[in-house]
C-alpha atoms as a PDB file:
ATOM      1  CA  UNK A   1     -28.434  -3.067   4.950  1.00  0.00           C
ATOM      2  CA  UNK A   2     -27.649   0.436   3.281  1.00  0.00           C
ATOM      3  CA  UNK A   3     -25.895   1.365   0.741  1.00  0.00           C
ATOM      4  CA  UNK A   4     -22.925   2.688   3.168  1.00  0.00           C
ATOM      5  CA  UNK A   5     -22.857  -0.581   4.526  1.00  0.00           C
ATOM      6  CA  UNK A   6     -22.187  -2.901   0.874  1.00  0.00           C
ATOM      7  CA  UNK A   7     -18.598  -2.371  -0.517  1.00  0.00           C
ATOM      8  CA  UNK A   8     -16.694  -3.438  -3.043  1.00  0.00           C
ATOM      9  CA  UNK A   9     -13.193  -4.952  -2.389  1.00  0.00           C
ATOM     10  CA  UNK A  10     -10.737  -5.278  -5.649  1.00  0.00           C
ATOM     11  CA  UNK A  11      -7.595  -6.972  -4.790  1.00  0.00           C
ATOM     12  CA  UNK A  12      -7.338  -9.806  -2.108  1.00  0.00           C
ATOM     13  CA  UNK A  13      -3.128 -10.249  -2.782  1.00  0.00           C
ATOM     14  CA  UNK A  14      -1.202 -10.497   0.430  1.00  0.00           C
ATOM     15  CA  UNK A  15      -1.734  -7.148   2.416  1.00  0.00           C
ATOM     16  CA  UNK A  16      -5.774  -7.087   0.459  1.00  0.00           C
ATOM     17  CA  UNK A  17      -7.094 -10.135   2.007  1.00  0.00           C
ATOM     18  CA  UNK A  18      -6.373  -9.690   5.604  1.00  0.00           C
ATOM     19  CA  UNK A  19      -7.999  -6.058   5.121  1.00  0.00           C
ATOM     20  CA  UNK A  20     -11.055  -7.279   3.100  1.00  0.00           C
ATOM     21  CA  UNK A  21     -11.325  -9.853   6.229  1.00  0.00           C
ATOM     22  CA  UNK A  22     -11.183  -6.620   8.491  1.00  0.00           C
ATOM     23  CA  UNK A  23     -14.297  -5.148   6.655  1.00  0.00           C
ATOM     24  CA  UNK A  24     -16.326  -8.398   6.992  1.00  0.00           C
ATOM     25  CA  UNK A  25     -15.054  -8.298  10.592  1.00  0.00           C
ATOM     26  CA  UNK A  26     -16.818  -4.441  11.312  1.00  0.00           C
ATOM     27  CA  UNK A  27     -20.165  -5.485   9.598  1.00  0.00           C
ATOM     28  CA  UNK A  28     -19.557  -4.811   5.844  1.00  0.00           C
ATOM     29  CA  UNK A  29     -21.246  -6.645   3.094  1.00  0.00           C
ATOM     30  CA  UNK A  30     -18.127  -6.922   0.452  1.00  0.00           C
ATOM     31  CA  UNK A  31     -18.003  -8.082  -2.554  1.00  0.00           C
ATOM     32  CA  UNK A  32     -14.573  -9.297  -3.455  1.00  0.00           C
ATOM     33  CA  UNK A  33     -13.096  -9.662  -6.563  1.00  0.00           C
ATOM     34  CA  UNK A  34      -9.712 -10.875  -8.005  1.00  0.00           C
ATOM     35  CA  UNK A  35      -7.430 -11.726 -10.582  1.00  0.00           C
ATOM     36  CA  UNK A  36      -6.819 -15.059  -9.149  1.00  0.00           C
ATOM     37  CA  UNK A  37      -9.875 -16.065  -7.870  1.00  0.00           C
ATOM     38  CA  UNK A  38      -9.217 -18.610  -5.275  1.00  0.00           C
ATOM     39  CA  UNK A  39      -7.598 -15.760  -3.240  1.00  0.00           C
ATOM     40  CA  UNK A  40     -11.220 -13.974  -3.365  1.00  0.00           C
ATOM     41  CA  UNK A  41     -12.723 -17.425  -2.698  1.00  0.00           C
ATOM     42  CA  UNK A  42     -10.456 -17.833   0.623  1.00  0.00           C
ATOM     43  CA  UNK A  43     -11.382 -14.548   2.007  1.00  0.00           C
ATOM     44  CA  UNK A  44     -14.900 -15.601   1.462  1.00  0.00           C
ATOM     45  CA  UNK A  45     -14.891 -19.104   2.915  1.00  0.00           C
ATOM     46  CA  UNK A  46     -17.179 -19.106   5.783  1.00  0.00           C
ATOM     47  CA  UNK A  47     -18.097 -15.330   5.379  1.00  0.00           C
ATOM     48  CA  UNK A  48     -22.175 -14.935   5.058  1.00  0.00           C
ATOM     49  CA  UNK A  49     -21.253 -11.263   4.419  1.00  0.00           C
ATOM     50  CA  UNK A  50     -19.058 -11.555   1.429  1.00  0.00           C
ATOM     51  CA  UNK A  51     -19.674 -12.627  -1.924  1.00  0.00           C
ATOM     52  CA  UNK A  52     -17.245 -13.361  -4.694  1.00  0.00           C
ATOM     53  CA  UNK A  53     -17.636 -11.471  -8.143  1.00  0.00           C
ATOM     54  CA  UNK A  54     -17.085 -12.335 -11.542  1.00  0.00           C
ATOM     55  CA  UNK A  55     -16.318  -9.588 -13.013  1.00  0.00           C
ATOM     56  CA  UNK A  56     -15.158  -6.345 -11.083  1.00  0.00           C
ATOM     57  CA  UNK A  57     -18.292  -5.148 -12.609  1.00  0.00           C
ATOM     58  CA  UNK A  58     -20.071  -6.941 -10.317  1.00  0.00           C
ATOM     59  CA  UNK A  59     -17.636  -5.830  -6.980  1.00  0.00           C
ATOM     60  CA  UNK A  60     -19.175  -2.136  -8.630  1.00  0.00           C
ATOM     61  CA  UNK A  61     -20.451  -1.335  -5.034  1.00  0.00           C
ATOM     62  CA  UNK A  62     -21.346   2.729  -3.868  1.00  0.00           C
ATOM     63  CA  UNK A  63     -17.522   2.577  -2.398  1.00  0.00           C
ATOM     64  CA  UNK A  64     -15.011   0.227  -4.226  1.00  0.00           C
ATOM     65  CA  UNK A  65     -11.077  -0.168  -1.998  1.00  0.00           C
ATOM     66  CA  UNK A  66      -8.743  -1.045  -4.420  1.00  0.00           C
ATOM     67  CA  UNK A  67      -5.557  -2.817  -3.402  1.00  0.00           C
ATOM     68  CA  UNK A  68      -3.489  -3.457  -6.651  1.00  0.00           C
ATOM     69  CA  UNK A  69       0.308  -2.525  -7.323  1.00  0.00           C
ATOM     70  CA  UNK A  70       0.089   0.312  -8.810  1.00  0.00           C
ATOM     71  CA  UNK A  71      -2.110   3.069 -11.018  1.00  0.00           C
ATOM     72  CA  UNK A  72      -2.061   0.938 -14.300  1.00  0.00           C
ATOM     73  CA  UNK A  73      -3.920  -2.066 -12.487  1.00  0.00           C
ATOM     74  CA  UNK A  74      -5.818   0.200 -11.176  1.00  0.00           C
ATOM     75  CA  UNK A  75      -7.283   1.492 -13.900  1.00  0.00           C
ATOM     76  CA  UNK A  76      -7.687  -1.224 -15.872  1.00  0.00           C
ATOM     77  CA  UNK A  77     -10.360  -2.665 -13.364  1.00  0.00           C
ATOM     78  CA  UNK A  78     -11.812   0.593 -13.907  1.00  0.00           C
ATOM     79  CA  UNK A  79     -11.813   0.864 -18.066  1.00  0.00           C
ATOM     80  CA  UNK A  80     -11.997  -2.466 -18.627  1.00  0.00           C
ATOM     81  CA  UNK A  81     -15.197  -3.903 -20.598  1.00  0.00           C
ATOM     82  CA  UNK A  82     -16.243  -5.577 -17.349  1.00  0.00           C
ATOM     83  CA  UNK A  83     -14.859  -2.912 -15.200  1.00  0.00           C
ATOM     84  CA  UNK A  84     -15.856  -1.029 -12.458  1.00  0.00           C
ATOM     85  CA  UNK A  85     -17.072   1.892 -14.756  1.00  0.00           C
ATOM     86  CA  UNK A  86     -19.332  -0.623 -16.502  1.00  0.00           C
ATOM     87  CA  UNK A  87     -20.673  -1.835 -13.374  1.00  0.00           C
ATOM     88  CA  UNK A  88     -21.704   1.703 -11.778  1.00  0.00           C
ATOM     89  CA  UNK A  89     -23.384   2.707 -15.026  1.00  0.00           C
ATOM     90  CA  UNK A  90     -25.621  -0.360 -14.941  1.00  0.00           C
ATOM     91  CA  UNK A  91     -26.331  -0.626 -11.792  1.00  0.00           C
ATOM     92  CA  UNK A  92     -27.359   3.209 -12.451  1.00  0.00           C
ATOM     93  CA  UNK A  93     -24.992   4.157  -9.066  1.00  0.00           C
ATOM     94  CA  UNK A  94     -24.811   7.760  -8.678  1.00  0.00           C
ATOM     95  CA  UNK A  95     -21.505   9.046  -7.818  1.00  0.00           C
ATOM     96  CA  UNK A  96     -19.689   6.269  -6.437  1.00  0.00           C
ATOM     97  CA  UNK A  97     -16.543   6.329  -4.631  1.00  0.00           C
ATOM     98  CA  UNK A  98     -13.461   4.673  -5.705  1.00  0.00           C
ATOM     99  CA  UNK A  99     -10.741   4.061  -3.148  1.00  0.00           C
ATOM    100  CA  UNK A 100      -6.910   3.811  -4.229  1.00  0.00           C
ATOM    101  CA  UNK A 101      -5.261   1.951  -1.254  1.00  0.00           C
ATOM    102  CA  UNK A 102      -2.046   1.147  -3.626  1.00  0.00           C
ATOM    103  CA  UNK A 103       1.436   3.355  -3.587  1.00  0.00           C
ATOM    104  CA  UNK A 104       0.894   5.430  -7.164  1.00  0.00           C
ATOM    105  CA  UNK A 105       2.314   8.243  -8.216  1.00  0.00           C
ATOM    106  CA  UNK A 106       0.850  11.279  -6.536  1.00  0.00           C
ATOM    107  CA  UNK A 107       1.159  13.266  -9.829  1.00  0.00           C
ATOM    108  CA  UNK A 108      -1.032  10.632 -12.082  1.00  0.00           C
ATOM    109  CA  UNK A 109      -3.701   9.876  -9.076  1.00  0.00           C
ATOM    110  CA  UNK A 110      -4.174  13.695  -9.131  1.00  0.00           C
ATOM    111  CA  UNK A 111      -5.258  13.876 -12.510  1.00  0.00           C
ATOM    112  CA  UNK A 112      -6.827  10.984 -13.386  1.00  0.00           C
ATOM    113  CA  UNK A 113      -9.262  11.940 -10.597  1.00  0.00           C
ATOM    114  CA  UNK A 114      -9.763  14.873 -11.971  1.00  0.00           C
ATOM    115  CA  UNK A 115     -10.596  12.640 -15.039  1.00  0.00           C
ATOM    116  CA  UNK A 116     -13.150  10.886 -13.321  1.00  0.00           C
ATOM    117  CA  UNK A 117     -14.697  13.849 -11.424  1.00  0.00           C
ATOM    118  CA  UNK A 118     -16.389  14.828 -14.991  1.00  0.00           C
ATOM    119  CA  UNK A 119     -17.674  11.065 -15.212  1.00  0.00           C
ATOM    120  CA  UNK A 120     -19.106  11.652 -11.909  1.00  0.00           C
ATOM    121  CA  UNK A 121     -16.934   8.903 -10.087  1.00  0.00           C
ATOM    122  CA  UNK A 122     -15.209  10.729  -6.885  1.00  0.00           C
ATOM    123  CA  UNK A 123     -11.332   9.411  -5.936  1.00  0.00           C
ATOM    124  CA  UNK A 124      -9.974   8.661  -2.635  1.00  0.00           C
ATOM    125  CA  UNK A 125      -6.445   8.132  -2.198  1.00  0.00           C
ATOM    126  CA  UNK A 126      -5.536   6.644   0.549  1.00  0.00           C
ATOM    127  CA  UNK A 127      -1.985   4.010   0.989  1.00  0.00           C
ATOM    128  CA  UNK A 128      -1.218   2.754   3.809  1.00  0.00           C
ATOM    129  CA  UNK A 129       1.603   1.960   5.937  1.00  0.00           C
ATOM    130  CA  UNK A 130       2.082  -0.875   8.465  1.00  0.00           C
ATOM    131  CA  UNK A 131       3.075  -3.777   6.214  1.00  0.00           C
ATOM    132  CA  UNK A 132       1.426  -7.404   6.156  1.00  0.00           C
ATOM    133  CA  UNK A 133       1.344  -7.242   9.768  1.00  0.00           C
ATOM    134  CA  UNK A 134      -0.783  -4.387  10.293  1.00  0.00           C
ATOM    135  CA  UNK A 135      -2.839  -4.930   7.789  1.00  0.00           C
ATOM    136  CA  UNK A 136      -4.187  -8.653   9.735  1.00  0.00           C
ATOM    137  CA  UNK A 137      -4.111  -6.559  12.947  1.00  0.00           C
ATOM    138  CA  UNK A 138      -6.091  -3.836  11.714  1.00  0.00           C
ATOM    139  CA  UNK A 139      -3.913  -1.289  12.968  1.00  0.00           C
ATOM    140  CA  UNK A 140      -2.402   0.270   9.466  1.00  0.00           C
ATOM    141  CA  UNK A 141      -1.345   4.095   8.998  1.00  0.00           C
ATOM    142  CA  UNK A 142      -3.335   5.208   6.422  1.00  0.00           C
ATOM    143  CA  UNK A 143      -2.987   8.951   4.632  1.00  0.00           C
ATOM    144  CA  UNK A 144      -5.786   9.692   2.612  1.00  0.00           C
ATOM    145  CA  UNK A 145      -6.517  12.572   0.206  1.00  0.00           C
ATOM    146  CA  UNK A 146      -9.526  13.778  -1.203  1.00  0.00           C
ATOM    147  CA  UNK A 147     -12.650  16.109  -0.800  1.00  0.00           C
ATOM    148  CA  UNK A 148     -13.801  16.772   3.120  1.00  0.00           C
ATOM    149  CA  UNK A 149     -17.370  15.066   2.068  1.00  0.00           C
ATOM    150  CA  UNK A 150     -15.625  12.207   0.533  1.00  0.00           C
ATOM    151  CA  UNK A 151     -13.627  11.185   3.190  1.00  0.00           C
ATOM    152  CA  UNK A 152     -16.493  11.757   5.130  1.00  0.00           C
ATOM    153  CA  UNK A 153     -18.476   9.004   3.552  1.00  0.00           C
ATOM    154  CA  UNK A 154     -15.369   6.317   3.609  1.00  0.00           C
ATOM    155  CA  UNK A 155     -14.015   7.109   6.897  1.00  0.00           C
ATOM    156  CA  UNK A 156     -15.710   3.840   8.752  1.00  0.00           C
ATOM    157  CA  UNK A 157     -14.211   1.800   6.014  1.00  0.00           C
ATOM    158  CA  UNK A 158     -10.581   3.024   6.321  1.00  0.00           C
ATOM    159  CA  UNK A 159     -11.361   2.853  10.099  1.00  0.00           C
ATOM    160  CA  UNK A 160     -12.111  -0.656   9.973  1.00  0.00           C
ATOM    161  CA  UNK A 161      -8.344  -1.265   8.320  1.00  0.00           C
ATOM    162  CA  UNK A 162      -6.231   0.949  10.323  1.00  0.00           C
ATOM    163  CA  UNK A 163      -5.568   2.441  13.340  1.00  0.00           C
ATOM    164  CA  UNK A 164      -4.310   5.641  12.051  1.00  0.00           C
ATOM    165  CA  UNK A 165      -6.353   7.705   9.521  1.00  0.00           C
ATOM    166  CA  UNK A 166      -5.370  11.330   8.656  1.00  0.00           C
ATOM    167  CA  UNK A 167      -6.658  13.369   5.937  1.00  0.00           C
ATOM    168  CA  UNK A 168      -4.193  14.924   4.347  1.00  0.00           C
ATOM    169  CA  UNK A 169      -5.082  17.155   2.164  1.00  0.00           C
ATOM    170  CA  UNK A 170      -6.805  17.386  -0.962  1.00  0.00           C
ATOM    171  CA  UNK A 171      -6.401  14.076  -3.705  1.00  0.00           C
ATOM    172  CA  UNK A 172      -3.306  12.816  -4.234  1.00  0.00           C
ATOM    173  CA  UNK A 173      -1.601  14.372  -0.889  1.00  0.00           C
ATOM    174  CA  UNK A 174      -1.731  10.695   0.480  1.00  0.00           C
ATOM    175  CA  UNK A 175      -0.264   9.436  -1.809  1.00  0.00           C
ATOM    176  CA  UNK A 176       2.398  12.433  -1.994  1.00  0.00           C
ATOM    177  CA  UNK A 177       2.527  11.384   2.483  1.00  0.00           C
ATOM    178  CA  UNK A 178       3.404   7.958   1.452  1.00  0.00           C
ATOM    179  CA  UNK A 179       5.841   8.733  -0.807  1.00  0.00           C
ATOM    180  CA  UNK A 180       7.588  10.505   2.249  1.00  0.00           C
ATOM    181  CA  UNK A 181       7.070   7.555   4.143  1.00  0.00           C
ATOM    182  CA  UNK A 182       8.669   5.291   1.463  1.00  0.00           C
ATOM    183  CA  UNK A 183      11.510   7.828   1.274  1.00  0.00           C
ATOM    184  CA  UNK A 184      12.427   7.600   5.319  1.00  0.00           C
ATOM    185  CA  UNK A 185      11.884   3.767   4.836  1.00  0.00           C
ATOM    186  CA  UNK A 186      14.161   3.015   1.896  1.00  0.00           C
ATOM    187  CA  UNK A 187      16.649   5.728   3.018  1.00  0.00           C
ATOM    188  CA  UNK A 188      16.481   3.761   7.028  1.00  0.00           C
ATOM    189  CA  UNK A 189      17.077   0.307   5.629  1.00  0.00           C
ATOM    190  CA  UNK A 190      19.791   1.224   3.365  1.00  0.00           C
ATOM    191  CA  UNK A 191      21.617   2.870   6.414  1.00  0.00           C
ATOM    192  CA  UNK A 192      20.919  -0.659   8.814  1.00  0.00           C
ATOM    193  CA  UNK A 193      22.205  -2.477   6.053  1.00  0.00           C
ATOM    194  CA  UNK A 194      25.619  -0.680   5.981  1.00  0.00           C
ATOM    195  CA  UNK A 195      25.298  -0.880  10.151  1.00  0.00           C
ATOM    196  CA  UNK A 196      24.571  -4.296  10.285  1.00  0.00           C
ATOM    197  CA  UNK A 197      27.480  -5.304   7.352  1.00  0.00           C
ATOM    198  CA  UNK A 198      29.689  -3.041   9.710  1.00  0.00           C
ATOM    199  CA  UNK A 199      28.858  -4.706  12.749  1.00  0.00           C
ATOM    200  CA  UNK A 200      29.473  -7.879  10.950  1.00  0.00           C
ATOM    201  CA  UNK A 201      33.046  -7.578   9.527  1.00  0.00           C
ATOM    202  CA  UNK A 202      34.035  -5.869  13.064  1.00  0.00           C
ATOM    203  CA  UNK A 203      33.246  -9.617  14.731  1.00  0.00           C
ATOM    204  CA  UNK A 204      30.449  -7.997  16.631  1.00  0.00           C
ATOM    205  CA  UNK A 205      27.597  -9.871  18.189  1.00  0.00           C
ATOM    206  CA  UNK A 206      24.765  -8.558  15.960  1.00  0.00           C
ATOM    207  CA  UNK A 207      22.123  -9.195  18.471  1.00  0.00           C
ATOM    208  CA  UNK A 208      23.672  -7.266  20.695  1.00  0.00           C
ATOM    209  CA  UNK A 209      24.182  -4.334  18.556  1.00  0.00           C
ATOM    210  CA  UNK A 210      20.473  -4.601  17.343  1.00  0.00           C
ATOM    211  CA  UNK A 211      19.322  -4.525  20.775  1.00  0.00           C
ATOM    212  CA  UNK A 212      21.167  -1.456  21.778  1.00  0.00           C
ATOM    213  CA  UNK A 213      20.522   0.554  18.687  1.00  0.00           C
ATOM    214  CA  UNK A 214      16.625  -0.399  19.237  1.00  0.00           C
ATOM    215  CA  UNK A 215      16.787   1.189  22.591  1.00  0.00           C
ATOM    216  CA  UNK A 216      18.423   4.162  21.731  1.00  0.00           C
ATOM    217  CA  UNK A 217      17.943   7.264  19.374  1.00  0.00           C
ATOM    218  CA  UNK A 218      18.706   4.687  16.526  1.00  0.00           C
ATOM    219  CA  UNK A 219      15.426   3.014  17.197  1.00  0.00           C
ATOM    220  CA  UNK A 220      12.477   2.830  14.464  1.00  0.00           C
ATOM    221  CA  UNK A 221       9.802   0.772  13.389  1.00  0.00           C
ATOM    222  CA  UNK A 222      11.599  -0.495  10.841  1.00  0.00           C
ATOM    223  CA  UNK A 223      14.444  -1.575  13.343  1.00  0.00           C
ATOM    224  CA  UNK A 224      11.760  -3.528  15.128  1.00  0.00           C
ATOM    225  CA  UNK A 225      10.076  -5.587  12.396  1.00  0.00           C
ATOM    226  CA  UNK A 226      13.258  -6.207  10.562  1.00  0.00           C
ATOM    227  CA  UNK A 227      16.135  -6.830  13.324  1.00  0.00           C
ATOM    228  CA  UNK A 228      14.754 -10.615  12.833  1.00  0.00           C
ATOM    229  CA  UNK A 229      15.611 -10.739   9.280  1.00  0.00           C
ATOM    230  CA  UNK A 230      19.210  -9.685  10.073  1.00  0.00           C
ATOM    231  CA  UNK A 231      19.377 -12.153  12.197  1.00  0.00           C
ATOM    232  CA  UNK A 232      18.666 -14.817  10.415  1.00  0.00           C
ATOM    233  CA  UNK A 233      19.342 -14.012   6.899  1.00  0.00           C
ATOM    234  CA  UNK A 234      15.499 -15.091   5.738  1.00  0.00           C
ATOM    235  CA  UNK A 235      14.460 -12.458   3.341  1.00  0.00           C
ATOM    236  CA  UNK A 236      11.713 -14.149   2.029  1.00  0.00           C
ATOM    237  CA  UNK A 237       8.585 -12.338   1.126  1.00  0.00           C
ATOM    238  CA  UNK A 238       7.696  -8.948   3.051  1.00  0.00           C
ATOM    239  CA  UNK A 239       7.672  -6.248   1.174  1.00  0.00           C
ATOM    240  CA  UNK A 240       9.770  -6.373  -1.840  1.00  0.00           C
ATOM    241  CA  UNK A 241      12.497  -4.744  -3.263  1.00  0.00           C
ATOM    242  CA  UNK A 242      10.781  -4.005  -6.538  1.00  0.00           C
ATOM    243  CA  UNK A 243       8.062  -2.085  -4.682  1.00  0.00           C
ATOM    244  CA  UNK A 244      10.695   0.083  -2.833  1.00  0.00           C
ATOM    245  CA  UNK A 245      12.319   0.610  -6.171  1.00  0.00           C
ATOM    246  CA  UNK A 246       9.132   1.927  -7.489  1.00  0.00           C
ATOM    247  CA  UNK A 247       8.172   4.017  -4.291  1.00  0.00           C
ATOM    248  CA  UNK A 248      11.654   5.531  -4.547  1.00  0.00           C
ATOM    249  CA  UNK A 249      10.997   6.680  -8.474  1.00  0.00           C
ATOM    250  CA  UNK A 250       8.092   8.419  -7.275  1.00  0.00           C
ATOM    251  CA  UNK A 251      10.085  10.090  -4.152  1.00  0.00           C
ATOM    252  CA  UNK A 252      12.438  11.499  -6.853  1.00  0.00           C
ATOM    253  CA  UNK A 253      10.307  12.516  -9.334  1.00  0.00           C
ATOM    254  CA  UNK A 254       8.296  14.513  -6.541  1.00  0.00           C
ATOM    255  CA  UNK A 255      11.506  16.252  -5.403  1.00  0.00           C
ATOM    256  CA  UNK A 256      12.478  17.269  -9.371  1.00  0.00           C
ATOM    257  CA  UNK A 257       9.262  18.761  -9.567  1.00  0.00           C
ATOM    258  CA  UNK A 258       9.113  20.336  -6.227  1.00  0.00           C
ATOM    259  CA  UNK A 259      12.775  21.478  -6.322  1.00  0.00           C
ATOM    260  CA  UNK A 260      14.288  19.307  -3.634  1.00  0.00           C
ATOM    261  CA  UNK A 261      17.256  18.087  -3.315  1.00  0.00           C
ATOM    262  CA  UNK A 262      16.941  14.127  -3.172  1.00  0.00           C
ATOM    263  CA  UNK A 263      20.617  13.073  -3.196  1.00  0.00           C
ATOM    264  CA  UNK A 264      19.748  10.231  -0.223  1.00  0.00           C
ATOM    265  CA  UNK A 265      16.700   9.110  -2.165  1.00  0.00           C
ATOM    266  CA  UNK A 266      19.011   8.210  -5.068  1.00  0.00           C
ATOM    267  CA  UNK A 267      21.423   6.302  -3.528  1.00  0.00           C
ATOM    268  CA  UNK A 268      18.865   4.068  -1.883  1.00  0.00           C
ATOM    269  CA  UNK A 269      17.051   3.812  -5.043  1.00  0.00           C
ATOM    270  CA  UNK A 270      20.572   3.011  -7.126  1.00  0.00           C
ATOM    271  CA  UNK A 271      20.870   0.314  -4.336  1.00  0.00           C
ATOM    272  CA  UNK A 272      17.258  -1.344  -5.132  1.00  0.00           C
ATOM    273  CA  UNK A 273      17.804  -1.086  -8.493  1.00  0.00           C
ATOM    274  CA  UNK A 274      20.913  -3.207  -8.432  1.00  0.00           C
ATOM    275  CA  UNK A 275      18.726  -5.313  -5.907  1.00  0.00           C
ATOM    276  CA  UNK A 276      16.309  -5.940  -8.931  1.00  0.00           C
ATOM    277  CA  UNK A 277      18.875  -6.280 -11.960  1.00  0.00           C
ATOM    278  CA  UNK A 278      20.706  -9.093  -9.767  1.00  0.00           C
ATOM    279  CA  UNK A 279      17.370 -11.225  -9.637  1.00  0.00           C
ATOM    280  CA  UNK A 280      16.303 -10.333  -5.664  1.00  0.00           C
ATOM    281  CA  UNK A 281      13.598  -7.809  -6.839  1.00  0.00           C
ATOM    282  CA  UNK A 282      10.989 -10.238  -4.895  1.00  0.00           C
ATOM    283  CA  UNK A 283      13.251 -10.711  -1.567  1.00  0.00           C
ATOM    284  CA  UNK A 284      11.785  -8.061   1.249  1.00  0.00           C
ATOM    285  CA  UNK A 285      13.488  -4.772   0.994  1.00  0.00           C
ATOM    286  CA  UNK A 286      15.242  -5.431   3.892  1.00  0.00           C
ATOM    287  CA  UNK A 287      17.815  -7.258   1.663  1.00  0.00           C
ATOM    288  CA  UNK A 288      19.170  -4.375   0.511  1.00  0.00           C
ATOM    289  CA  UNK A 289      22.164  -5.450   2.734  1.00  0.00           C
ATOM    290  CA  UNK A 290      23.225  -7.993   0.076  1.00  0.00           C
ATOM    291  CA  UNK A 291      24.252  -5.014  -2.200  1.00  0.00           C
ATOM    292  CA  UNK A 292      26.114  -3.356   0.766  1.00  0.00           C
ATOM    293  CA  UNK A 293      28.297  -6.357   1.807  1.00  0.00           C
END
């Protein structure tokens, strides 16, 4: 098997796993590691392609995807004494290739790769978009940044996660894309919440109303996947509100620096902030609504 084929796989949490099992599904020998790691140990089960590691020393393949919250994790996995950094040197890799799936801040991915370009260790950012769903069906939107020749060499891996892969740009425009996406997404559920709360208090039959806004200009994604939630009032899980909250941060703190006026962007984000400070920072972001109503 060569070296393109072996991968390393750092994070098997909820949207992690189903890619990892993605990866083993297109041919890829991964080694999977974890914080927890029965969640590693599940993707595993039954897999004679994947291997659970230790350390994430030992997940130190020629490409590593990362899948953590954000940048901090990230690099920790890295920099730690049994990190990924540790691993490449001993295994005497030359020039790996470190893929940042998470939502980070566009500004600090740019320059800590530019860190680890003068250790020799090449950065890929590329979040995704899609949700839980399409990361099990394979279909996510991913945005990646980095060198032409580097997304060269990781383009069947992000190929085996998502439908959708664009390069952007150079590092950190994916992650600068995704911070756009988060922006339409936070700003669109903050506006169904105060049409669904509307509908509500005017007696309307919400199903109804969902239905016809779906099939109109109103219509989105997000419309789709969450008209369910409205419906039912189960927030549970899904993307959560913290993670908006943070995605949001990074949406404003791109348009101070770019010189954009983000006036939207801060009412959603005042909105998931009261979402966290109330104790629902875990509920999907969809429950925004309970701050409207």
């Amino acid at each position: 098997m060569s070296s393109e084929q072996r991968i390393g796989f750092v994070g098997t949490g909820p949207m992690g796993a189903p890619m990892a099992r993605n990866l083993l599904a297109a041919g890829f020998d991964v080694a999977l590691w974890n914080r927890t790691a029965a969640k590693a140990e599940a993707v595993a089960d039954g897999e004679p392609r994947a291997t659970v590691a230790a350390t994430p020393s030992e997940a130190a393949r020629p490409v590593v995807v990362v899948m953590l919250p954000d940048l901090p994790q990230v690099r920790d996995v890295v920099d730690r004494p049994d990190g990924l950094r540790e691993g490449w040197r001993s295994a005497q890799t030359a020039d790996p290739v470190l893929v940042v799936m998470s939502t980070v801040s566009p500004v600090e991915v740019t320059a800590w790769a530019q860190e680890l370009a003068a250790d020799g260790i090449r950065l890929v950012d590329a979040p995704v978009s899609g949700g839980v769903e399409g990361a099990v069906a394979g279909s996510l939107s991913i945005m990646a940044g980095g060198s032409d020749d580097d997304l060269a060499t990781v383009r069947p891996v992000l190929e085996a996660m998502g439908s959708t892969v664009r390069h952007v740009g150079a590092v950190g425009s994916g992650s600068l894309t995704k911070t756009c996406n988060q922006i339409v997404v936070g700003g669109t559920l903050n506006a169904l919440a105060e049409a669904v709360a509307i509908a509500q208090a005017g007696g309307l039959d919400l199903a109804t109303v969902l239905e016809v806004l779906g099939a109109g200009l109103a219509g989105s994604q997000v419309l789709t996947d969450k008209s369910r939630r409205y419906l039912s009032r189960d927030y549970a899980d899904g993307a959560a509100c913290r993670t908006q909250l943070k995605d949001l941060e990074f949406g404003l703190a791109a348009g101070q620096r770019l010189g954009v006026d983000t006036a939207l962007t801060e009412v959603a984000r005042d909105r998931y902030q009261r979402m966290v400070d109330r104790g629902d920072a875990e509920l999907d972001h969809s429950a925004v609504i309970r701050v409207v109503v």
